[in-house]
Protein backbone atom coordinates (compact mmCIF):
# COMPACT_ATOMS: atom_id res chain seq x y z
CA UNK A 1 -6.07 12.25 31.99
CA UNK A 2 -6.21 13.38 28.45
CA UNK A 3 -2.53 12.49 27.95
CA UNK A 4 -3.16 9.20 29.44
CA UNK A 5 -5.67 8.46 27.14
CA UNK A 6 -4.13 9.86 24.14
CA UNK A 7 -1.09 7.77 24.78
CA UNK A 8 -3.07 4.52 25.28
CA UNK A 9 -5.10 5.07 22.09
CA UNK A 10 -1.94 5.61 20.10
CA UNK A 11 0.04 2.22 21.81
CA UNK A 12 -3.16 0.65 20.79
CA UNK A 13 -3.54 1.65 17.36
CA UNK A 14 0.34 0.69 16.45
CA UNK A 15 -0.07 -2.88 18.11
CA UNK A 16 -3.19 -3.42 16.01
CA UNK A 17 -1.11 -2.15 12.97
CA UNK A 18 1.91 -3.48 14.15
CA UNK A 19 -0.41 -7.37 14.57
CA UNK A 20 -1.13 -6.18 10.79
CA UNK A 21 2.13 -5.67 9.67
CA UNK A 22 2.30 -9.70 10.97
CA UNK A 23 -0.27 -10.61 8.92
CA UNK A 24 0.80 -9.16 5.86
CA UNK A 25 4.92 -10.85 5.79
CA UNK A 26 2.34 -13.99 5.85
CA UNK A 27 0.36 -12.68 2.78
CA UNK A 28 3.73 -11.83 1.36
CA UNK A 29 5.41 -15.02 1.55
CA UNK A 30 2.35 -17.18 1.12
CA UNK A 31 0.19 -15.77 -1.48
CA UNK A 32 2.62 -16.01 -4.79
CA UNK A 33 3.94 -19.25 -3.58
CA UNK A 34 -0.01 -20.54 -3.64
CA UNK A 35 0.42 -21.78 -0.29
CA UNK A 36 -2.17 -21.27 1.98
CA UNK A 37 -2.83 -18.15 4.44
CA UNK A 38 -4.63 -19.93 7.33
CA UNK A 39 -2.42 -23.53 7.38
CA UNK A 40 0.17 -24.17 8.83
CA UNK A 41 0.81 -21.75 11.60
CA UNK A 42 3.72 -19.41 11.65
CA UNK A 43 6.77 -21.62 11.38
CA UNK A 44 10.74 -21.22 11.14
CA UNK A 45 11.20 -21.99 7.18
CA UNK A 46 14.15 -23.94 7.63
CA UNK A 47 13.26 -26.21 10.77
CA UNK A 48 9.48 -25.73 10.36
CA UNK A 49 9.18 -25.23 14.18
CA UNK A 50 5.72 -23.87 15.10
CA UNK A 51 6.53 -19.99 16.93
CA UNK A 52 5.10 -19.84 20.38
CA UNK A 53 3.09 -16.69 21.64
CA UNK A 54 6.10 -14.86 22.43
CA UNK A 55 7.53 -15.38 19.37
CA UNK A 56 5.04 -14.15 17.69
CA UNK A 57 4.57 -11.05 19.05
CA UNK A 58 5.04 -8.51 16.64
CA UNK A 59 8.75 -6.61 16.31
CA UNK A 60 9.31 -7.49 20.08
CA UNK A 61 9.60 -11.36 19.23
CA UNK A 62 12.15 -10.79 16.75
CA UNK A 63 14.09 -8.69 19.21
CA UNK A 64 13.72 -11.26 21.95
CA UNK A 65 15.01 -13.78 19.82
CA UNK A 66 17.73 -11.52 18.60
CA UNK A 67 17.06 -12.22 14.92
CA UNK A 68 17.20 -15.85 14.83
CA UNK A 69 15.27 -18.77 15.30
CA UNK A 70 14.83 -20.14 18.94
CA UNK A 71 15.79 -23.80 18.36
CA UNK A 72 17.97 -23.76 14.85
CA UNK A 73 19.50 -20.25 15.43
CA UNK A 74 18.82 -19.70 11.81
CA UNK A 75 18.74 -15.76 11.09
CA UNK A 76 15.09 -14.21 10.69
CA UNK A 77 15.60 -11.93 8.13
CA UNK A 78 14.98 -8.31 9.57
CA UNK A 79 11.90 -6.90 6.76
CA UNK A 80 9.59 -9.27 9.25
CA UNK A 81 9.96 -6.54 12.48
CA UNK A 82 10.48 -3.58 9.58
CA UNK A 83 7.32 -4.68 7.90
CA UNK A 84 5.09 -4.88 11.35
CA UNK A 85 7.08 -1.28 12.60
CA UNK A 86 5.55 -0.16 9.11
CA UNK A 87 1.75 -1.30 9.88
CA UNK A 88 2.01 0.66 13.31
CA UNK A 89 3.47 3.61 12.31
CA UNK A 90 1.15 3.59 9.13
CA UNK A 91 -2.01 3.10 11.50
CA UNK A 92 -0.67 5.44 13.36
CA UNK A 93 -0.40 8.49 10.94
CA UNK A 94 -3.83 7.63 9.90
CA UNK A 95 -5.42 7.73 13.03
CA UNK A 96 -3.76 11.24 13.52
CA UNK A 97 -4.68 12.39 10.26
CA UNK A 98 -8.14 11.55 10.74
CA UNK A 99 -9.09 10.26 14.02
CA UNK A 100 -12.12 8.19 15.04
CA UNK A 101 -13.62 7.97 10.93
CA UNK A 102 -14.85 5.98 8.86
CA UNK A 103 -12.23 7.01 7.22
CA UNK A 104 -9.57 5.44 9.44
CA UNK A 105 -10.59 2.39 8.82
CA UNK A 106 -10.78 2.18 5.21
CA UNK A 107 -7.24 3.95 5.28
CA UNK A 108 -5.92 1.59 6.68
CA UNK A 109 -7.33 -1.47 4.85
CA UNK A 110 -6.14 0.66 1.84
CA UNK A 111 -2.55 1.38 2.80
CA UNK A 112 -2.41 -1.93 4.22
CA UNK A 113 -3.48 -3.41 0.78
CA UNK A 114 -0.41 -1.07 -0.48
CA UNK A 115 1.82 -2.19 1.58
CA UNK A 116 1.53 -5.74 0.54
CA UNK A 117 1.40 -5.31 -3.07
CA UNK A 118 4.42 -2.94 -3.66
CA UNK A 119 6.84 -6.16 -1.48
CA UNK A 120 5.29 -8.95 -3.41
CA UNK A 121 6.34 -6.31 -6.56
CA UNK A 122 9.77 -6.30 -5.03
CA UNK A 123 9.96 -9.75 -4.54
CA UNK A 124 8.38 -11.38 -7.71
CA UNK A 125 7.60 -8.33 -10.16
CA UNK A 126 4.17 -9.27 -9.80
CA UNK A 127 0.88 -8.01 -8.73
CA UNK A 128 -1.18 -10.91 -7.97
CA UNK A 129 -5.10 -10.81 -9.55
CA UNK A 130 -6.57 -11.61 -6.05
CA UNK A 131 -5.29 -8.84 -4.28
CA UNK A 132 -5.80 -6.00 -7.01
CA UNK A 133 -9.05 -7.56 -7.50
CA UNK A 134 -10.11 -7.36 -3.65
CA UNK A 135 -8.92 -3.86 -3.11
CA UNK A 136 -11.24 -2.72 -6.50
CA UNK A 137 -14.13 -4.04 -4.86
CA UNK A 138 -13.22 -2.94 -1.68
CA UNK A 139 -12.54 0.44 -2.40
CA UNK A 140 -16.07 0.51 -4.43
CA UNK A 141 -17.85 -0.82 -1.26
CA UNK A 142 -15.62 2.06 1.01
CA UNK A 143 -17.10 4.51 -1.41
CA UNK A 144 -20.63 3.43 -0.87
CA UNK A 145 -20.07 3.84 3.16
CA UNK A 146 -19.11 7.11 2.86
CA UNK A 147 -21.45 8.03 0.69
CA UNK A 148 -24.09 6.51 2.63
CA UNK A 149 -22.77 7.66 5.88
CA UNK A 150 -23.20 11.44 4.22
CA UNK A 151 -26.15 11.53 2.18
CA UNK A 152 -28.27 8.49 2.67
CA UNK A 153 -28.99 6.15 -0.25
CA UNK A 154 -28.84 8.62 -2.86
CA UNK A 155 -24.97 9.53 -1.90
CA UNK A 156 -24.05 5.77 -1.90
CA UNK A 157 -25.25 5.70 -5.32
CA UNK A 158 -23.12 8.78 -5.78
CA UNK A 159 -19.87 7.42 -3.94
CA UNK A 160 -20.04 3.90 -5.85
CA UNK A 161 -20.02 6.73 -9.45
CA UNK A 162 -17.24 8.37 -7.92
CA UNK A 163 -15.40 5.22 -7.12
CA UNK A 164 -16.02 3.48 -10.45
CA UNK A 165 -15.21 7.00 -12.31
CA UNK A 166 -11.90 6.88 -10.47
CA UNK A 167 -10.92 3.30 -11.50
CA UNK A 168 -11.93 3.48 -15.22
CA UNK A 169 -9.54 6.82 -15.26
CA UNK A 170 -6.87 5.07 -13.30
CA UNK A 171 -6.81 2.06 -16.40
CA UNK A 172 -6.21 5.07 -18.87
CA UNK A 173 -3.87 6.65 -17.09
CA UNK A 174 -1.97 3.75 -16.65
CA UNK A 175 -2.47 2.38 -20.13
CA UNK A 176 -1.81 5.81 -22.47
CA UNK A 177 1.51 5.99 -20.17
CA UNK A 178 2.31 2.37 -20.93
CA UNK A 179 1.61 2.86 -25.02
CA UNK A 180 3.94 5.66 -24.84
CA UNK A 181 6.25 4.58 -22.51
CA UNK A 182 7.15 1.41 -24.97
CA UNK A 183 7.08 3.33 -27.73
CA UNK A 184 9.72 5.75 -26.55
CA UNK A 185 11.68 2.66 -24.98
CA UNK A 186 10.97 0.37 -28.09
CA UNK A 187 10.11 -2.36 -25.10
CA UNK A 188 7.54 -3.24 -22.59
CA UNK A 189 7.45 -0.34 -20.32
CA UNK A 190 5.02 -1.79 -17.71
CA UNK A 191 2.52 -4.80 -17.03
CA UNK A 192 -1.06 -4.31 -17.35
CA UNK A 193 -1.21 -5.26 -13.22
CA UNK A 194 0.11 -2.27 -12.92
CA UNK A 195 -3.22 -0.63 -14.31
CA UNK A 196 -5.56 -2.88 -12.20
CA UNK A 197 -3.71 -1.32 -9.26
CA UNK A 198 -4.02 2.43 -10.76
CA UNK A 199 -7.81 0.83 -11.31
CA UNK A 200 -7.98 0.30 -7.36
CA UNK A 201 -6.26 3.20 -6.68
CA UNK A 202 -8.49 5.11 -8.29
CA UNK A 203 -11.45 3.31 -6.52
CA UNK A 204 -10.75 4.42 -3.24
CA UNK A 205 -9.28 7.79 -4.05
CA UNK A 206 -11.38 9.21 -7.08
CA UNK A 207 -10.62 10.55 -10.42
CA UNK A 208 -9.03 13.77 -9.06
CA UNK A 209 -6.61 12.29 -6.60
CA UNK A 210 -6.01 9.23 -9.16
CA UNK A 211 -4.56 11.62 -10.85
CA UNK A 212 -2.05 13.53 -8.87
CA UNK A 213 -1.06 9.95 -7.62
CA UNK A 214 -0.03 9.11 -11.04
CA UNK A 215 1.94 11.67 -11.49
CA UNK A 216 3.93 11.43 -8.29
CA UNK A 217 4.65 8.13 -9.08
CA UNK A 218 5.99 8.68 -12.72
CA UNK A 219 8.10 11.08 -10.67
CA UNK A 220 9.35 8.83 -7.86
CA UNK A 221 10.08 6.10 -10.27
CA UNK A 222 12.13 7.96 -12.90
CA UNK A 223 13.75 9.85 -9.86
CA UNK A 224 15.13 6.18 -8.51
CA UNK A 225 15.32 4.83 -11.58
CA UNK A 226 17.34 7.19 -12.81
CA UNK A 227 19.48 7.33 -10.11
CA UNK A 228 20.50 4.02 -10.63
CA UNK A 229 21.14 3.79 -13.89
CA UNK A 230 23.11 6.78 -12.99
CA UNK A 231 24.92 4.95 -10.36
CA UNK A 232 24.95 1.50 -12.73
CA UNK A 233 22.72 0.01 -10.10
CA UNK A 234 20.30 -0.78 -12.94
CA UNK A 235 20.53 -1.44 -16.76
CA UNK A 236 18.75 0.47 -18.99
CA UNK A 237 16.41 -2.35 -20.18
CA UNK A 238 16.78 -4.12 -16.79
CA UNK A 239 13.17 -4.09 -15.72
CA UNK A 240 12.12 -2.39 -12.35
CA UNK A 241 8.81 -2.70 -10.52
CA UNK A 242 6.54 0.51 -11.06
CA UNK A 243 4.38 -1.00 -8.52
CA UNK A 244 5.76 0.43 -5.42
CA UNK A 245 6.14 3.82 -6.85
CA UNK A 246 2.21 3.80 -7.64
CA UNK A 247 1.78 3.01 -3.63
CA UNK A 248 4.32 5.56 -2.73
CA UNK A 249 2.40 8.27 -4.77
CA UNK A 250 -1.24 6.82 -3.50
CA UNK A 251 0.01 7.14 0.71
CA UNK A 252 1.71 10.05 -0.07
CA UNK A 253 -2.12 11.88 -1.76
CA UNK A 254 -3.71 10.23 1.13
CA UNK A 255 -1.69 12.22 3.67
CA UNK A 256 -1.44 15.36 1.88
CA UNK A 257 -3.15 15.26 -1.75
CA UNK A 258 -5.63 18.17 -0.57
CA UNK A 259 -2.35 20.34 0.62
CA UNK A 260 -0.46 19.54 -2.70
CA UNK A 261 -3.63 20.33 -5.17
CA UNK A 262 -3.83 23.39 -3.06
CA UNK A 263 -0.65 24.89 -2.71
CA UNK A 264 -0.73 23.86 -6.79
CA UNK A 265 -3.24 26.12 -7.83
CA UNK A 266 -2.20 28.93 -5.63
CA UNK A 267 1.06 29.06 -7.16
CA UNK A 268 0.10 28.50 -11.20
CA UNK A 269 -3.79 29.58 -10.96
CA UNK A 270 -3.83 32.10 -8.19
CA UNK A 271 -7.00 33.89 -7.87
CA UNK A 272 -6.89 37.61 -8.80
């Protein structure tokens, strides 16, 4: 019975993320195009054909319809089933990290605000206002919950410091490494949306995990950016979105920031 139940509460969780992951290849295509998230329904982009329910069922519609649309036979491009896989598994690995929590759910707002930010990076090298904007506040207000849920009113107060404290570091952070950055470049190293997001990464992670996402990221990004300059995939004043790298290091201190910090100090500070 246990297994049962485990293995419906996991199918659950990745449809929800999976119905998510939907959702968000909306946000993706709509939002820096200014067209709007609610009107017109899903549609083929080339024949403008409203989807049906089974089409839009998430991954499984793009397999029925082998990749292409039902009445044009235009090819769906395959990120649309990638990007809902990614929303379940994502759920998924926060619901086993941390079960039935609070915690769970702001997770995966967070990730899922992530998500959509690093492919609208990829896509347009931008970070649009609304959705740094939104995940600030709602990282503040996630911060407040928690606290609350802990210590009453005087540990919301305490959650909303903590949040705030995490997003002014996550501005500096971002900003001394862009000031240096160009001057060691002698060009723009970065945009200043990619400090609102280390702002709202710090809002829902805190000063000390801000931190250690930061410099994952700055190791990520000169790792693949290296690389391809390496490989002459990329010029060395070709610009390259820093965005996704900032994500990467966030969902990678969600998962295991504690067990990094740890196994840190154990190794350079160990106790005597």
């Amino acid at each position: 019975m246990e297994t049962l139940t485990a293995a419906i509460a996991n199918i659950t969780v990745f449809a929800l993320g999976a119905s998510i992951g939907s959702f968000l290849n909306v946000v993706v295509y709509r939002l820096p195009a200014s067209i709007s998230l609610i009107y017109p329904p899903s549609r083929c982009p080339h024949c403008l054909h409203k989807l049906g329910k089974t089409e839009n069922i998430p991954v499984l519609g793009w397999l029925w319809l082998r990749g292409r649309c039902r009445w044009c036979k235009t090819p769906i491009s395959s990120r649309y089933p990638l990007v809902e896989a990614a929303g379940g598994i994502i759920f998924l690995f926060v619901f086993w990290q941390f079960g039935f929590a609070i915690d769970t759910v702001g997770y995966w707002i967070f990730l899922s605000w992530l998500l959509t930010l690093s492919l609208i990076d990829l896509d347009t090298m931008t970070l649009p206002n609304p959705l740094t904007k939104s995940g600030l506040v709602i990282g503040l207000i996630f911060q407040g919950i928690v606290g609350w849920q802990a210590f009453g009113g005087a540990g919301m107060a305490s959650g909303l410091m903590f949040g705030i404290g995490g997003a002014v570091l996550g501005i500096w952070l971002l900003g001394s490494i862009r000031i240096i950055g160009s001057l060691v470049f002698q060009q723009e190293a970065m945009g200043d949306a990619d400090e609102k997001l280390m702002a709202t990464i710090g809002a829902w992670l805190g000063w000390k995990y801000v931190l250690l996402s930061g410099l994952l990221a700055c190791a990520a990004g000169s790792l693949v950016g290296g690389g391809a300059m390496t490989l002459g995939l990329l010029g060395k004043k070709q610009p390259m979105p820093f965005g996704p790298f900032l994500a990467l290091g966030a969902a990678l201190t969600v998962f295991w920031g504690e067990l990094i910090l740890s196994t840190y100090l154990k190794l350079f500070f160990p106790l005597p």
